[in-house]
Protein backbone atom coordinates (compact mmCIF):
# COMPACT_ATOMS: atom_id res chain seq x y z
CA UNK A 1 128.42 122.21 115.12
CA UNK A 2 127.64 118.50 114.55
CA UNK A 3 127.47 117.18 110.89
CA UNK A 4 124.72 116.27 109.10
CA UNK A 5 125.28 112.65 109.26
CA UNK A 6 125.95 113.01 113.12
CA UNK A 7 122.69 114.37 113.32
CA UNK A 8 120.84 111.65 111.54
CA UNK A 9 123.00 108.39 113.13
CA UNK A 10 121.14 110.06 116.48
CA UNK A 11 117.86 110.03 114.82
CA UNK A 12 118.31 106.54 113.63
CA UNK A 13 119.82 104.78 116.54
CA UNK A 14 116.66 106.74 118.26
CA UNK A 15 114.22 105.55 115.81
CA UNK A 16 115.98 102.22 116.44
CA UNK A 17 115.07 102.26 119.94
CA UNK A 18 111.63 102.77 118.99
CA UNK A 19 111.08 99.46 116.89
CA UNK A 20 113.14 97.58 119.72
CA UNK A 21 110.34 98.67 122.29
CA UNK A 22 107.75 98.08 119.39
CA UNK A 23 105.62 94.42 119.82
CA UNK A 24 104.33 92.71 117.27
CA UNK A 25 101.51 93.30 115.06
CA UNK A 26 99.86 90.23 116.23
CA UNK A 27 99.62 90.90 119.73
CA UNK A 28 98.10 94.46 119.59
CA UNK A 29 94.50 92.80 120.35
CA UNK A 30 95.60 91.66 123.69
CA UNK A 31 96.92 94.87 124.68
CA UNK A 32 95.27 96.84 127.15
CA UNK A 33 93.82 100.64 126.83
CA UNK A 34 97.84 101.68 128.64
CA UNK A 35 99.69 99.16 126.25
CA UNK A 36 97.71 100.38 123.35
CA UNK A 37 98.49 104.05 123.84
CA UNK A 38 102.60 102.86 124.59
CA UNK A 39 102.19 101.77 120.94
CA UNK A 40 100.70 104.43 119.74
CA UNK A 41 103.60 106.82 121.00
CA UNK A 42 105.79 104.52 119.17
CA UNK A 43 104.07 105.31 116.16
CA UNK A 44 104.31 108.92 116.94
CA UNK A 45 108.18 108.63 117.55
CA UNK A 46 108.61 106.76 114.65
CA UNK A 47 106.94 108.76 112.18
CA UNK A 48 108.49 111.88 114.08
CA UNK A 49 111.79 110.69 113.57
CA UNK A 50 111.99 110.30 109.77
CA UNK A 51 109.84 114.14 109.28
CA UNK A 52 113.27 114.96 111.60
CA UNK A 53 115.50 113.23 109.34
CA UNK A 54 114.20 114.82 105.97
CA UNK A 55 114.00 118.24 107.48
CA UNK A 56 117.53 117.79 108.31
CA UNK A 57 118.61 116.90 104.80
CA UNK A 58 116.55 119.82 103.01
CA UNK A 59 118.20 122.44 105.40
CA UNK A 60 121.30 120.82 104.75
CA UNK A 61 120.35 121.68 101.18
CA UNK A 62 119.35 125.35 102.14
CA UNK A 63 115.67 124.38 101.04
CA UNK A 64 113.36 126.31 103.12
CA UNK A 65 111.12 123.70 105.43
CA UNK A 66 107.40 124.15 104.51
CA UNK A 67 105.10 126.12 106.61
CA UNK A 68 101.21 125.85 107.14
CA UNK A 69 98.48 123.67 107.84
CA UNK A 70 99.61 120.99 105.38
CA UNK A 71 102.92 121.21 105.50
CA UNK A 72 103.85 117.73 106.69
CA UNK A 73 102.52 116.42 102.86
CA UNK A 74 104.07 119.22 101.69
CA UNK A 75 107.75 117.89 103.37
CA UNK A 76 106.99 114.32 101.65
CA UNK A 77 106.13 116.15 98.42
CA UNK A 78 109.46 118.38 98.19
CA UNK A 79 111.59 114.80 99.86
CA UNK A 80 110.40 113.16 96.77
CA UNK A 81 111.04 116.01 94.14
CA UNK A 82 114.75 116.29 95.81
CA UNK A 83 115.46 112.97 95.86
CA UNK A 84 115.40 112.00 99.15
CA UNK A 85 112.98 109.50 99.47
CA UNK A 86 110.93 107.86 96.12
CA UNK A 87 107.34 108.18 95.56
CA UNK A 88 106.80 104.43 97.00
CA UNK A 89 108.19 105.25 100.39
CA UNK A 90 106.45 108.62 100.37
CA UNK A 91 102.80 107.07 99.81
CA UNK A 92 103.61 104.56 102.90
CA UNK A 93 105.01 107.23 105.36
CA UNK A 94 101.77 109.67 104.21
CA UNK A 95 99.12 107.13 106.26
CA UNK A 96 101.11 108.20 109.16
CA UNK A 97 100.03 112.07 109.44
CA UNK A 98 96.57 111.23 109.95
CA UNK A 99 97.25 108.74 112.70
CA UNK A 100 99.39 111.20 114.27
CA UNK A 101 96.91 113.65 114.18
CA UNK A 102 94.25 111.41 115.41
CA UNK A 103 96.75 110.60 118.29
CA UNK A 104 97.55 114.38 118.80
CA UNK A 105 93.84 114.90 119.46
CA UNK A 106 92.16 111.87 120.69
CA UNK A 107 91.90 110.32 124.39
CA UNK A 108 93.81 106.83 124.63
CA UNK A 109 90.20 105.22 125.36
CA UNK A 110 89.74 105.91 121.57
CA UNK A 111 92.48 104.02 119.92
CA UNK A 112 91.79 100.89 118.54
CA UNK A 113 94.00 97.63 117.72
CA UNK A 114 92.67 96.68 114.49
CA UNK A 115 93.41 100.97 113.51
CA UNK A 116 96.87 100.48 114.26
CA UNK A 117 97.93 97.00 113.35
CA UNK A 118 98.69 97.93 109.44
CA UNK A 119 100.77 100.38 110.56
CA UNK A 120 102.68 98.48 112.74
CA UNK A 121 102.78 95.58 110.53
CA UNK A 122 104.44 98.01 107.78
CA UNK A 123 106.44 99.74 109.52
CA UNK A 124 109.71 97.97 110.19
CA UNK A 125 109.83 97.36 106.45
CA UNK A 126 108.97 100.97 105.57
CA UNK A 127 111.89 102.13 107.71
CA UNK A 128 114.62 99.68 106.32
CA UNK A 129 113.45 101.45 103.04
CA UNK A 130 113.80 104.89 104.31
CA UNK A 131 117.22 104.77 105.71
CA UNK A 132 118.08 103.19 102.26
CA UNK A 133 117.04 105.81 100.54
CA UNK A 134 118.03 108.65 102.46
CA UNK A 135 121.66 107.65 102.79
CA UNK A 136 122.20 109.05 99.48
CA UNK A 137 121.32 112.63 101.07
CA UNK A 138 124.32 112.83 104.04
């Protein structure tokens, strides 16, 4: 069975991936209804990808993953308390949830530049923080 830090060096040359396909902030208003829902996925990988990584590292712990309808603030909430992640990078990744779940349930005619441009603009930054801080969990 792979190692822990195996696991994650997949999930962040993955998430890497991501933010090499992912354009500029700037640009997102002369993207098209396709381009805009590319973008969007991104966002969806991305945040995917570190909920992946911290689920990792709390199994690894032999914490039990959170169940239930809110249990992706609940993983941010127990990442925090065990030291995974600090409250700062946990308030940035939590405006992600909602946009997923907006994504999850919307049609791509619905998504709008000016919606996801703060998230894109933050988060390249908010990832350099996150693999900071969770390399002293593997």
């Amino acid at each position: 069975m792979a190692k822990l830090k195996d696991k994650i060096d997949i999930d962040i040359e993955t998430i890497n991936r991501v933010f090499a396909a992912m354009p500029n902030h700037e640009i997102l208003s002369r993207l098209s209804t396709l381009e805009l829902a590319g973008v969007a996925t991104l966002l969806h990988n991305f945040y995917n990808g570190t909920e992946n990584i911290i689920k990792r590292i709390l199994i690894e712990k032999g914490i039990t993953i959170p169940q239930g309808s809110s249990w992706h603030k609940e993983l941010l909430n127990l990442a925090v308390k065990e030291n995974i992640i600090s409250n700062p990078v946990k308030e940035q990744l939590g405006e992600f949830p909602a946009f997923r779940h907006f994504f999850s349930h919307a049609y791509a005619i619905d998504l709008y530049a000016e919606r996801m441009e703060p998230l894109v603009k933050s988060a390249s930054g908010l990832y350099e923080a996150f693999k900071i801080e969770i390399a002293k969990s593997y």
